[in-house]
N, C-alpha and C. Protein backbone atom coordinates (compact mmCIF):
# COMPACT_ATOMS: atom_id res chain seq x y z
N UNK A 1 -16.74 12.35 -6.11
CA UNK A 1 -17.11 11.16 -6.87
C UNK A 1 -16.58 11.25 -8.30
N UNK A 2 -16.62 12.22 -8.89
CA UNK A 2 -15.77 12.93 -10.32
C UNK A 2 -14.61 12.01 -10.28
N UNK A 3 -13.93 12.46 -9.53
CA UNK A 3 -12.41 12.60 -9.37
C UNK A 3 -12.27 10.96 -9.26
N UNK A 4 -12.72 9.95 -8.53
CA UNK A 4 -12.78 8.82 -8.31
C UNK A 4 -13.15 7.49 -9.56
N UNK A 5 -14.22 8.48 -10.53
CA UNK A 5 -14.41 8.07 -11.80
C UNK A 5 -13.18 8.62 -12.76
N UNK A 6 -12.70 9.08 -12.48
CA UNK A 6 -11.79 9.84 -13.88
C UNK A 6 -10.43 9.15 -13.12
N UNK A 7 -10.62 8.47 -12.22
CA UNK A 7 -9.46 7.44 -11.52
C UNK A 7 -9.22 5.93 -12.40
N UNK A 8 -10.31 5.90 -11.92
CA UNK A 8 -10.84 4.42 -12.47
C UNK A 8 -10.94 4.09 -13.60
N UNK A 9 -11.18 5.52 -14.87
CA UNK A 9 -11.42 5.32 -16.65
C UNK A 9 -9.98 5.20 -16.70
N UNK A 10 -9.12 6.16 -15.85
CA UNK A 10 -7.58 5.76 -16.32
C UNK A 10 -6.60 4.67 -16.47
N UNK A 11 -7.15 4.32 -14.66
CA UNK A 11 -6.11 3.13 -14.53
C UNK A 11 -6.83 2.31 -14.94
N UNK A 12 -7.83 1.85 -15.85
CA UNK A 12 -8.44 0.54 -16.33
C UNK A 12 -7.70 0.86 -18.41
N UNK A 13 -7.96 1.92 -18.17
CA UNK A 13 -7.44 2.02 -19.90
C UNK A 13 -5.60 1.81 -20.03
N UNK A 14 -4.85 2.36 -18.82
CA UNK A 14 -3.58 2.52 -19.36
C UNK A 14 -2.88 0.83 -19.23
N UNK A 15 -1.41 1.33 -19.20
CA UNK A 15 -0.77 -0.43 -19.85
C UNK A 15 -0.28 -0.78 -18.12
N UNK A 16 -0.76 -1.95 -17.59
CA UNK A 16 -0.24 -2.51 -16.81
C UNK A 16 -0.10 -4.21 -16.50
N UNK A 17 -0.33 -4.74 -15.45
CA UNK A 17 0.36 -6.58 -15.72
C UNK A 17 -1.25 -6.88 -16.10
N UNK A 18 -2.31 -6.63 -16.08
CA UNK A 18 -3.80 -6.91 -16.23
C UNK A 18 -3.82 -7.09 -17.74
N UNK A 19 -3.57 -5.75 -18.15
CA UNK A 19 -3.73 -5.19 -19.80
C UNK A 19 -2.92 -5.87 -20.25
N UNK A 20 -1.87 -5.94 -20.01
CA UNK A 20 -0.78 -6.75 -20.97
C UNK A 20 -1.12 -8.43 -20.67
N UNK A 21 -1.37 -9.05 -19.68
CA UNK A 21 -1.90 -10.09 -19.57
C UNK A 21 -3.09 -10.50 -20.65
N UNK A 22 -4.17 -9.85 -20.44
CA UNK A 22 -5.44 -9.85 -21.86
C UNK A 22 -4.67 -9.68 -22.85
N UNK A 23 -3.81 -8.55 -23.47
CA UNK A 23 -3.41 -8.49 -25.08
C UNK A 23 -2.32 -10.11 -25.31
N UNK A 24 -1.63 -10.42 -24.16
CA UNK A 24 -0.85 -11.55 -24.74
C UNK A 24 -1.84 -12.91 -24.81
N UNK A 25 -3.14 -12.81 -23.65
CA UNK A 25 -3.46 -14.14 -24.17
C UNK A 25 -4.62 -13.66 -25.06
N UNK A 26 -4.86 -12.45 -25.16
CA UNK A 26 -5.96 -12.31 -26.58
C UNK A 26 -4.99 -13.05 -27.71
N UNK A 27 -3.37 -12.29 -27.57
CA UNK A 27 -2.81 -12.70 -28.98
C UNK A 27 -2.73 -14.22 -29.63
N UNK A 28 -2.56 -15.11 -28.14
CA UNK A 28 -2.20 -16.61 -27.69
C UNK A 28 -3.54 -17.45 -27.98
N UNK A 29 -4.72 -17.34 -27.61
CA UNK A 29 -5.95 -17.62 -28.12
C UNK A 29 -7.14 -17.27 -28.72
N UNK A 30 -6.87 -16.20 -29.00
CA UNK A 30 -8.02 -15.03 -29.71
C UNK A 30 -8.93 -14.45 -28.66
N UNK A 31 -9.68 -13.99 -28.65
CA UNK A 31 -10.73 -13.16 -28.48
C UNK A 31 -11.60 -14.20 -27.83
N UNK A 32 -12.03 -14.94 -28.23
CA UNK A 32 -13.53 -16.05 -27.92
C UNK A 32 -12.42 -16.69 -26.74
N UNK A 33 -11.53 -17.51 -27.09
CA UNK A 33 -10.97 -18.03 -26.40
C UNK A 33 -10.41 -17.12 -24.78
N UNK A 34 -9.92 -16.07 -25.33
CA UNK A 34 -9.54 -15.34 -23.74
C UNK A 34 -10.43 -14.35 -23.08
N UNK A 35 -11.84 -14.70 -23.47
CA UNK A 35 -13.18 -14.02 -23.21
C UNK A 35 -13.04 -13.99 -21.51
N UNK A 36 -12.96 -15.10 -20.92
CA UNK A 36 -13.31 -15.13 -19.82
C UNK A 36 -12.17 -15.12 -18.54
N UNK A 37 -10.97 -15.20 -18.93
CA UNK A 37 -9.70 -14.80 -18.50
C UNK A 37 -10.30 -12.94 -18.71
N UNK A 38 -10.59 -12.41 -19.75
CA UNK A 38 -10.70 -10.69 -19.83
C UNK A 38 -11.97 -10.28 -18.69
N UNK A 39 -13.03 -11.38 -19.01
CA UNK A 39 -14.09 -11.24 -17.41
C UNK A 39 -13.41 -11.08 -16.11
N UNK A 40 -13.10 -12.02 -16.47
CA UNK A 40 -12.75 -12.01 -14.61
C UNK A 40 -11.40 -11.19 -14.08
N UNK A 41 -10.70 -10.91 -14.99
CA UNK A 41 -10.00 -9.67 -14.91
C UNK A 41 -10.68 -8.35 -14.75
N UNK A 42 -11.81 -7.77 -15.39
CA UNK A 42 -12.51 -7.08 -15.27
C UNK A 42 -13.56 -7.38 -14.21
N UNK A 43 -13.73 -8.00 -13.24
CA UNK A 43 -14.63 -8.71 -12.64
C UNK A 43 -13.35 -8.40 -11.11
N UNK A 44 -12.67 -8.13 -11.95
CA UNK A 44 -11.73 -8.10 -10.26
C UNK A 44 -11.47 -6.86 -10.10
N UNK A 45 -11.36 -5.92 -11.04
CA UNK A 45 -11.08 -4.55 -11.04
C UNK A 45 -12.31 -3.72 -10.52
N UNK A 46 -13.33 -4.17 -10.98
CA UNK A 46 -14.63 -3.78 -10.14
C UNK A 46 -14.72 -3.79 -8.84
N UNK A 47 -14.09 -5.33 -8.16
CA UNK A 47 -14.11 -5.08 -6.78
C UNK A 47 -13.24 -4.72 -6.62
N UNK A 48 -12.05 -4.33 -6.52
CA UNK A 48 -11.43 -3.57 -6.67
C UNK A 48 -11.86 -2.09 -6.09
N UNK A 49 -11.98 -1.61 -7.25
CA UNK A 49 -12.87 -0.58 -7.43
C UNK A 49 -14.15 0.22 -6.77
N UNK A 50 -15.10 -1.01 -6.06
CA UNK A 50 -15.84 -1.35 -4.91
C UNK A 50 -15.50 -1.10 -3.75
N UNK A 51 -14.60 -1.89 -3.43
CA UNK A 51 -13.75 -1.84 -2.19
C UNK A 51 -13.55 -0.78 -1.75
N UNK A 52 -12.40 0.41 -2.89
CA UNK A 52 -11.77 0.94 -2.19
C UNK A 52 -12.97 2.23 -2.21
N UNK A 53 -13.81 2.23 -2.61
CA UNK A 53 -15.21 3.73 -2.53
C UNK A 53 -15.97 3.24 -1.60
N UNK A 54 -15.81 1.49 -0.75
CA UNK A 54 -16.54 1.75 0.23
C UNK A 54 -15.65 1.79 1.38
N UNK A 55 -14.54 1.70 1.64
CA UNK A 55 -13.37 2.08 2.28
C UNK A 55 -13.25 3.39 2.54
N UNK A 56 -13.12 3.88 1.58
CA UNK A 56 -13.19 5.64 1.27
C UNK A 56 -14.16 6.34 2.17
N UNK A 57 -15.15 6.00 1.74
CA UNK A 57 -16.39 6.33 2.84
C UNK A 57 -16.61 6.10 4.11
N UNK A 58 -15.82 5.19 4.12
CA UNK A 58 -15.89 4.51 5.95
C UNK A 58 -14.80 5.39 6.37
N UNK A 59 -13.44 5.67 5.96
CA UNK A 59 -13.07 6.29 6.42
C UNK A 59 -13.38 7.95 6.72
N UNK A 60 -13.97 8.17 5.39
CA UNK A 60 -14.13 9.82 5.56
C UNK A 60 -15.46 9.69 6.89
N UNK A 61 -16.44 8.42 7.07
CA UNK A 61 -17.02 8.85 8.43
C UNK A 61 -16.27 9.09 9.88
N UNK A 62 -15.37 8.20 9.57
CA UNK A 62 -14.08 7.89 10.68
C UNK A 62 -13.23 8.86 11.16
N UNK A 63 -13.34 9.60 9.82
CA UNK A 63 -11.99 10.85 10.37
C UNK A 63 -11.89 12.08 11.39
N UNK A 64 -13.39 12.35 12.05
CA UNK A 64 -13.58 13.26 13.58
C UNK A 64 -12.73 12.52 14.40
N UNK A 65 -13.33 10.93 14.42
CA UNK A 65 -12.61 9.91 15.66
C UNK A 65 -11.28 10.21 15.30
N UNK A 66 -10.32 9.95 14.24
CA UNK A 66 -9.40 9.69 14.39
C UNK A 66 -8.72 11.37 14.69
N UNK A 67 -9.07 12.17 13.69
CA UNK A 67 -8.59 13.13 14.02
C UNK A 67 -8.92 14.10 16.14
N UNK A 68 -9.51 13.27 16.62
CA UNK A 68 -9.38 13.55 18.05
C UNK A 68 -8.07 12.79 18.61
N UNK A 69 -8.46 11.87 17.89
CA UNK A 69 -6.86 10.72 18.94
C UNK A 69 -5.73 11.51 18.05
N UNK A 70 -5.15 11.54 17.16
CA UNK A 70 -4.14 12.58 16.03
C UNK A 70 -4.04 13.99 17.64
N UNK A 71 -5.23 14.58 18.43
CA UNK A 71 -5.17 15.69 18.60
C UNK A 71 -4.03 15.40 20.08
N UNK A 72 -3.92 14.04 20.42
CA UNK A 72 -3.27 13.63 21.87
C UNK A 72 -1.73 13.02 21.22
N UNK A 73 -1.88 12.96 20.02
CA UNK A 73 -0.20 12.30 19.83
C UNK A 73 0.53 13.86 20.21
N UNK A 74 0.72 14.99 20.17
CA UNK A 74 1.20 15.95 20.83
C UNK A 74 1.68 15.84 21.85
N UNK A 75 0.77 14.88 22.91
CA UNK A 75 1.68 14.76 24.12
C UNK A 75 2.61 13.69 24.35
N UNK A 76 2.67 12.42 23.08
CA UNK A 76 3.46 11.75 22.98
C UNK A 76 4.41 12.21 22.08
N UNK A 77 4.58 13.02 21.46
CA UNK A 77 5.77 13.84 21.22
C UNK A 77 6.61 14.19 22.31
N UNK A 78 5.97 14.59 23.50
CA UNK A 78 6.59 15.26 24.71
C UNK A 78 7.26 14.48 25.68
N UNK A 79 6.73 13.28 25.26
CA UNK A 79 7.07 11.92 25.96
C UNK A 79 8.25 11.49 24.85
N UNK A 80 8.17 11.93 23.77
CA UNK A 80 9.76 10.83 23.00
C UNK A 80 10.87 12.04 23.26
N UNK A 81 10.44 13.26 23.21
CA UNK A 81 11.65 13.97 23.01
C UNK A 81 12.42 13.83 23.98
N UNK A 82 12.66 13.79 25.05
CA UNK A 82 13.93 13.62 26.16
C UNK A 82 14.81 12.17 25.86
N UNK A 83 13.70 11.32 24.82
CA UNK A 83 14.89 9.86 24.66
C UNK A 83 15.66 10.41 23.47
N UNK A 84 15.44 10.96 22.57
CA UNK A 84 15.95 11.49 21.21
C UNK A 84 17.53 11.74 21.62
N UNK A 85 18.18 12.87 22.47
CA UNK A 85 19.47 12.43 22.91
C UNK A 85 20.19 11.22 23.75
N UNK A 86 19.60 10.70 24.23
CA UNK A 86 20.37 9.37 24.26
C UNK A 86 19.93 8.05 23.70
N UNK A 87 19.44 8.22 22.19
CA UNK A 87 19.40 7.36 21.20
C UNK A 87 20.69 7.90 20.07
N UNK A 88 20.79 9.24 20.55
CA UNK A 88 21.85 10.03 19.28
C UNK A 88 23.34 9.71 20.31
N UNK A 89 23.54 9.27 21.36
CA UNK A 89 24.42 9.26 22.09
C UNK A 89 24.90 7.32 21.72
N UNK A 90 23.58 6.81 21.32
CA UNK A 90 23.77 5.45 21.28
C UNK A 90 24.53 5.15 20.17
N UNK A 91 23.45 5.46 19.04
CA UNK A 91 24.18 5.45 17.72
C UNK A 91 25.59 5.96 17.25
N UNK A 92 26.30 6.84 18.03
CA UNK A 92 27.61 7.21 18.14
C UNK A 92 28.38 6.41 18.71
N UNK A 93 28.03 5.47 19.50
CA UNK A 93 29.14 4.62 20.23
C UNK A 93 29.41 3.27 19.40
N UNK A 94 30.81 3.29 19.48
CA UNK A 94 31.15 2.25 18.43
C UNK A 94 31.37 0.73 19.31
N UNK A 95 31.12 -0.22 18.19
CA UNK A 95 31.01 -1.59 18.77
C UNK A 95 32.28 -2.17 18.04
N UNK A 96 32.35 -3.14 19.25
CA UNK A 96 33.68 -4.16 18.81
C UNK A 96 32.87 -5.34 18.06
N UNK A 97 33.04 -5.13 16.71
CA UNK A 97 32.63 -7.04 15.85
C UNK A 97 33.27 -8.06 16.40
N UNK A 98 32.40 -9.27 16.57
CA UNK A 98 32.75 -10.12 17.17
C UNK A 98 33.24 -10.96 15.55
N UNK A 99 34.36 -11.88 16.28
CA UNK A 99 34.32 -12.86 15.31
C UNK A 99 34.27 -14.19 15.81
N UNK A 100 33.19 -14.79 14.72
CA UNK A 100 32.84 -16.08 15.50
C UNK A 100 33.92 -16.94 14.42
N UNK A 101 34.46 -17.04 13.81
CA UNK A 101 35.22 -18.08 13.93
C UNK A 101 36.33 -18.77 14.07
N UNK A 102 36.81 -18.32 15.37
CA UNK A 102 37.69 -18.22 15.90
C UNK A 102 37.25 -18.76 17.28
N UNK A 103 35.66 -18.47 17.62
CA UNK A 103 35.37 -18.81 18.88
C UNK A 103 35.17 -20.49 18.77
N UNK A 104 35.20 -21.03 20.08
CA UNK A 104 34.74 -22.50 20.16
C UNK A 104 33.86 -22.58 21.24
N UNK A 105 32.96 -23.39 21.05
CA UNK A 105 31.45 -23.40 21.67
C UNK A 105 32.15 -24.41 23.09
């Protein structure tokens, strides 16, 4: 949870299209005036912010399940490797370009 806060003090303080958006229309209408353009910018970063810690969590419950199915892609490895040479046999064979304009329908 540390680590997730010391995420969030960063990317809300450093310069990006949000921040620079507020300083140009702070500069463009002042302060009172771009009050609520800076809300709801901040109002979006929260969910934002929301989102992805309850995402986070859903996944870290998720990850036994997934990491069981992760434990069977092994045997679909075993299943691609015999196409791997004749996809490398494909990509070596050269094609004649057609030119279409020259052709007539």
């Amino acid at each position: 949870m540390l680590s997730f806060l010391i995420y969030i003090t960063v990317t809300s303080i450093t310069p990006g299209p949000s921040n620079l958006f507020i300083m140009l229309s702070s500069k463009t209408f002042g302060i009172k005036g771009a009050s609520r353009f800076i809300a709801g910018i901040l109002a979006g970063f929260l969910f934002l912010a929301c989102l992805s810690l309850v995402l986070l969590y859903t996944l870290n419950d998720l990850l036994p399940e997934i990491q069981s199915v992760l434990k069977y892609s092994v045997l679909y490895t075993y299943y691609i490797l015999p196409i791997k040479p004749l996809k490398c046999q494909l990509m070596k064979m050269k094609v004649k370009p057609i030119n279409h304009l020259n052709q007539s329908f």
